[in-house]
Protein backbone atom coordinates (compact mmCIF):
# COMPACT_ATOMS: atom_id res chain seq x y z
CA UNK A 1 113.83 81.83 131.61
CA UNK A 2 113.79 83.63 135.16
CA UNK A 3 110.34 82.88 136.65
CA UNK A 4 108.68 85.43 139.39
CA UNK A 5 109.02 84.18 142.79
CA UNK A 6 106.12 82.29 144.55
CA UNK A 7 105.52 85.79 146.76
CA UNK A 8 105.01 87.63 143.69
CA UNK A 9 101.93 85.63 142.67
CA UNK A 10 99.33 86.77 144.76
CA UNK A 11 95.43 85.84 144.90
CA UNK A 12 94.15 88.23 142.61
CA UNK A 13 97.42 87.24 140.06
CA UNK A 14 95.82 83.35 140.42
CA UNK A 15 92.21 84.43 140.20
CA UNK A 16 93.18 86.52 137.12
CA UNK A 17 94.84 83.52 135.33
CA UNK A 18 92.04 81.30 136.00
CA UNK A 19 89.55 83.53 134.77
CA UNK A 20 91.80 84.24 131.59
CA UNK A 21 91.87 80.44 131.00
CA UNK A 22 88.17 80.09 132.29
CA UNK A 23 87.49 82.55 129.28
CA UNK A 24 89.50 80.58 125.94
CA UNK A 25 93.33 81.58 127.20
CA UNK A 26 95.08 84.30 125.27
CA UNK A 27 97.31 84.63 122.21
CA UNK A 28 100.49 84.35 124.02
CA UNK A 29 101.50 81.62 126.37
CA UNK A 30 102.66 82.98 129.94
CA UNK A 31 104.74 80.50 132.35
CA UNK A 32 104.77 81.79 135.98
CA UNK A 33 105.25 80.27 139.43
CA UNK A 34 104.07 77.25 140.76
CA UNK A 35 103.20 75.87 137.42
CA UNK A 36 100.04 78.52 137.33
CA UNK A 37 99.92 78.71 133.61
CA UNK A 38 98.26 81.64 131.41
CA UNK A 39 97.20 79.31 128.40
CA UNK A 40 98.00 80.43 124.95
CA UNK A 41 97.99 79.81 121.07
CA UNK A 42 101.55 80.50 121.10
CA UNK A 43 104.80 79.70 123.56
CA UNK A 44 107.31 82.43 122.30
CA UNK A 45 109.38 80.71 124.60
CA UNK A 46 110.42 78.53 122.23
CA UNK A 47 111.32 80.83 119.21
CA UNK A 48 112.37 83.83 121.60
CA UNK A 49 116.21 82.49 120.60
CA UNK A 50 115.83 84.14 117.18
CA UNK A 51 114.86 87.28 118.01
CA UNK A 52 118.34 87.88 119.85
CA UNK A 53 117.44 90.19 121.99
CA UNK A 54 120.37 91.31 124.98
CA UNK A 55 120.17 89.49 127.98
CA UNK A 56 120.08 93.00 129.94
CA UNK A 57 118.01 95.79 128.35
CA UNK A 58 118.25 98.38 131.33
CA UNK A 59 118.63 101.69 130.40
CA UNK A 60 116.86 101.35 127.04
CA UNK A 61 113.99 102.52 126.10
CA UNK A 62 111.72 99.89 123.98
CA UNK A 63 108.55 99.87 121.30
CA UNK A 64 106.41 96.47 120.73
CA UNK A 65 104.11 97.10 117.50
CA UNK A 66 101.45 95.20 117.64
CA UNK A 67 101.91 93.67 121.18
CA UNK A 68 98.77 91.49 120.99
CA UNK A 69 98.59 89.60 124.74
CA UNK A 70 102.03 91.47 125.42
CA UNK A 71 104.96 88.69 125.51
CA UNK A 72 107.53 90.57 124.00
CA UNK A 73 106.70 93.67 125.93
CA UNK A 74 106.88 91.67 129.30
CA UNK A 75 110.12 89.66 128.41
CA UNK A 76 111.39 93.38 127.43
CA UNK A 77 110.62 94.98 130.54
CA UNK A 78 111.64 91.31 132.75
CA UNK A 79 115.16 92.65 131.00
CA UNK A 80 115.34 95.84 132.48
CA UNK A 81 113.92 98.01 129.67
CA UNK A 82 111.52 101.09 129.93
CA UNK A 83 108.78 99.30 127.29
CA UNK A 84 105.82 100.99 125.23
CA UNK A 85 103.86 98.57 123.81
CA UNK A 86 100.85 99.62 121.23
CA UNK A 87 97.85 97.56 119.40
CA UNK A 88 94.72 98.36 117.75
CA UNK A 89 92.40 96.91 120.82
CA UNK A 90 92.06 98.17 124.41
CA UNK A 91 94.94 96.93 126.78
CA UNK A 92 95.00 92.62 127.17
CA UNK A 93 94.19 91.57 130.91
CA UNK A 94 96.77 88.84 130.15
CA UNK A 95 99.11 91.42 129.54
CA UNK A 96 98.23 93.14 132.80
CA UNK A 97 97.98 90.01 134.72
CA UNK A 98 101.99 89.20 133.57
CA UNK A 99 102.85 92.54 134.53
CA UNK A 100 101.72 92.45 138.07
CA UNK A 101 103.35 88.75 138.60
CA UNK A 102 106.98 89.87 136.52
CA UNK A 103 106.72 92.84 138.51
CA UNK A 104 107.27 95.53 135.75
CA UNK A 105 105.57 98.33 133.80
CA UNK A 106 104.55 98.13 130.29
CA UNK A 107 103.22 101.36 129.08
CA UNK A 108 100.38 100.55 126.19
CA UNK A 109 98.57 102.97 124.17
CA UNK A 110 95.81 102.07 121.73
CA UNK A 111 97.52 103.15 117.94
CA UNK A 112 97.70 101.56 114.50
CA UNK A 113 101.54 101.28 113.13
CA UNK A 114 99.91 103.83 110.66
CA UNK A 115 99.64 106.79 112.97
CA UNK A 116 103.07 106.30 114.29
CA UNK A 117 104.93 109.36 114.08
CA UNK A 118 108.30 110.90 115.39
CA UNK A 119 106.73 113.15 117.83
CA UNK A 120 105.45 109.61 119.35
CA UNK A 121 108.84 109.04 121.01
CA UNK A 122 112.33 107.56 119.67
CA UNK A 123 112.89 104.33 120.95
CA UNK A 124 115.90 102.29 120.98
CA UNK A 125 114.79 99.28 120.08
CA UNK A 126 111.65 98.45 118.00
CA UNK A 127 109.93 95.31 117.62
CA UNK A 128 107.02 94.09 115.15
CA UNK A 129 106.67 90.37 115.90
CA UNK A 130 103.95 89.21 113.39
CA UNK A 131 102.17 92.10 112.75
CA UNK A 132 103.17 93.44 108.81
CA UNK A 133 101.42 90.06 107.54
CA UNK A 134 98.08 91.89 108.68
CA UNK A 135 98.73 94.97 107.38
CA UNK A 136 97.55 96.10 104.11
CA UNK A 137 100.67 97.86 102.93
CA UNK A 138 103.75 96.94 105.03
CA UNK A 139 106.19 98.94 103.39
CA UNK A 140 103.93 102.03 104.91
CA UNK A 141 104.18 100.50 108.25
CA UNK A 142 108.05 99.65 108.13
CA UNK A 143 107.80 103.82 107.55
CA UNK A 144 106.12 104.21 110.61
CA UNK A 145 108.73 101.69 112.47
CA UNK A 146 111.97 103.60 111.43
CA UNK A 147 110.13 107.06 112.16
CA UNK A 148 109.81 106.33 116.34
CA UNK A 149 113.28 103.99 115.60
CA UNK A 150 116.65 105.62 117.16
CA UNK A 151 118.79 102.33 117.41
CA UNK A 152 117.47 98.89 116.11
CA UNK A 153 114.21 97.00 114.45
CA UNK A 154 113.64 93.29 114.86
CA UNK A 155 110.66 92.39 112.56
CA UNK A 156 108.95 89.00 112.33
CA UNK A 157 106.33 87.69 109.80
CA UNK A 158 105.39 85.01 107.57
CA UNK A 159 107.21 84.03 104.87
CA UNK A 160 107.46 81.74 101.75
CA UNK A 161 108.31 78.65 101.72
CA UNK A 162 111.24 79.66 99.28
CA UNK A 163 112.36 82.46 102.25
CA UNK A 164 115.61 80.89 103.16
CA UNK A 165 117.37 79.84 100.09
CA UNK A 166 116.01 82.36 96.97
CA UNK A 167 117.34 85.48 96.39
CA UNK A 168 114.77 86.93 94.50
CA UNK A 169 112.77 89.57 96.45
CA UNK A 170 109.29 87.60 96.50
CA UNK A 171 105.21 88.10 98.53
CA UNK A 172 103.30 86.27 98.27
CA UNK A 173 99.43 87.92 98.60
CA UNK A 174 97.11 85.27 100.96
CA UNK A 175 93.95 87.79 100.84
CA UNK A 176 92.57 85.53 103.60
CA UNK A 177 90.12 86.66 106.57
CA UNK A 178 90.32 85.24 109.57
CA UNK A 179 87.70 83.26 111.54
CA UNK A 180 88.17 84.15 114.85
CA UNK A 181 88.23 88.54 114.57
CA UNK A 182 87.91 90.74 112.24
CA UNK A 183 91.46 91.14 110.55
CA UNK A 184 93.42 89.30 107.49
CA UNK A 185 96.45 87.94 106.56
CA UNK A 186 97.27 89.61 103.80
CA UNK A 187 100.95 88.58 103.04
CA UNK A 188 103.68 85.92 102.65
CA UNK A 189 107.20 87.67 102.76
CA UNK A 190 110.22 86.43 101.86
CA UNK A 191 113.73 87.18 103.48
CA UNK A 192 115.06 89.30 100.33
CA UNK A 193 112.30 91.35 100.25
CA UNK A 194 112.04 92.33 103.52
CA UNK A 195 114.93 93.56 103.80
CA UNK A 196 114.36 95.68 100.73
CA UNK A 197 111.51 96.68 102.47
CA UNK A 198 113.33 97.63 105.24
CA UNK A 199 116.23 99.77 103.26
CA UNK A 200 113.73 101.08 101.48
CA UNK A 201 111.53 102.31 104.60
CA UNK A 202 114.88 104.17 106.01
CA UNK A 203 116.80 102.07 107.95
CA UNK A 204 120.41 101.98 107.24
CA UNK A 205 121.54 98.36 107.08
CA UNK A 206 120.63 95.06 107.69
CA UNK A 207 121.83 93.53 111.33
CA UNK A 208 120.67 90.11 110.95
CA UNK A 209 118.52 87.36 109.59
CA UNK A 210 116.95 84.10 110.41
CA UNK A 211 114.12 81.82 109.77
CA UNK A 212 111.83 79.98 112.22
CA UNK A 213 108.17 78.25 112.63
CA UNK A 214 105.56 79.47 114.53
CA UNK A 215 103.42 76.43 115.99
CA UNK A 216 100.40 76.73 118.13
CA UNK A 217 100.23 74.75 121.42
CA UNK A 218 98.70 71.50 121.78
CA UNK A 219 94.95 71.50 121.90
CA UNK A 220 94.71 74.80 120.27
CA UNK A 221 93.51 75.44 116.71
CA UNK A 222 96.13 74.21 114.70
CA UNK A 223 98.76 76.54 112.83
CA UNK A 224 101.93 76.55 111.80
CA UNK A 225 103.65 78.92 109.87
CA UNK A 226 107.06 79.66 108.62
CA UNK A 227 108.37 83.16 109.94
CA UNK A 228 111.33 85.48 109.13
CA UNK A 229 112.63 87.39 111.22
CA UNK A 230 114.95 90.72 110.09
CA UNK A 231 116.71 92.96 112.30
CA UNK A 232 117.81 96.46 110.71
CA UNK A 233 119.78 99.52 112.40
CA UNK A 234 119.52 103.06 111.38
């Protein structure tokens, strides 16, 4: 991972971080220079591998659904690509802070997966790293991935334990609320039925699949989770 130079990380980028981390940390972990730390429930870092993305994005144009604290949006746009990221909240200051220390752009605009439409844009990559397992009906908002989708999907989200090794198209329905906001997880996926899901939402053909756990950081609330992760071209 390419880390922004010491230069980049100016007062307001340190005073930023420590207020961030003054305030609980955020979602996503963020490493920058000098060991100044944005503290996180999750280091993507170590599960980026799996989403495959290019080394170089430039030129493309890319979509992160459900961007949360932004990670995937930043490491996007640290790649070279022209990134839109949207969530249901107001824009993350982590999210900002990263920005101004990577030194890139992320575009964000406050939408639900639901209202995602064509005349949104066509991006040529889309990402949904997981999101579906908190939406009520994910083969709806698969619909509203392909329909902004020119080129590729990479979707993530939890899965059954069974994921990696059964055939049969299974979800699992959690129907738990969270503690900490107000949203659910709703679903348990497995690999097969994803990428029904997928097919059936309009996308052309399966790219790619693989399995991985999601593990919050030490001294965080614990979770861990087992994740699928689908990639699906037009």
């Amino acid at each position: 991972m390419i880390k922004p130079s010491s230069a980049a990380i100016t007062d307001d980028v340190r005073a930023g971080v420590e207020r961030i981390n003054r305030a609980g940390g955020a979602y996503h972990k963020y490493h920058l220079a000098d060991g100044l730390v944005i503290e996180g429930d999750y280091d993507l870092v170590r599960c980026l591998r799996h989403y495959n993305l290019p080394r170089r994005l430039d030129g493309l144009s890319v979509l992160d659904v459900g961007t949360s604290s932004g990670f995937l949006a930043v490491e996007c746009a640290r790649r070279g690509a022209q990134v839109t990221a949207i969530d249901l909240w107001e824009v993350s200051v982590e999210m900002q802070v990263a920005c101004v220390a990577y030194g890139v752009a992320v575009r964000y605009v406050q939408k639900s997966v639901y209202d995602l439409a064509a005349e949104f844009g066509q991006f040529d990559l889309v990402l949904c790293g997981s999101m579906l397992l908190h939406v009520s009906s994910p083969v709806e908002a698969l619909r509203g991935l392909r329909s902004v989708c020119r080129g590729r999907a990479i979707v993530s989200t939890t899965c059954v334990p069974e994921s990696a090794t059964s055939e049969r198209p299974v979800c699992d329905f959690v129907g738990v609320r969270a503690n900490d906001g107000d949203y659910w997880h709703y679903w348990s996926i497995g690999a097969e039925a994803l990428k029904r899901m997928m097919l059936a939402s309009g996308f052309s053909a399966i790219e790619r699949v693989d399995h991985f756990v999601l593990e919050t950081e030490p001294g965080r609330v614990r979770h861990s989770s087992p994740h699928v992760i689908v990639s699906a071209t037009v």
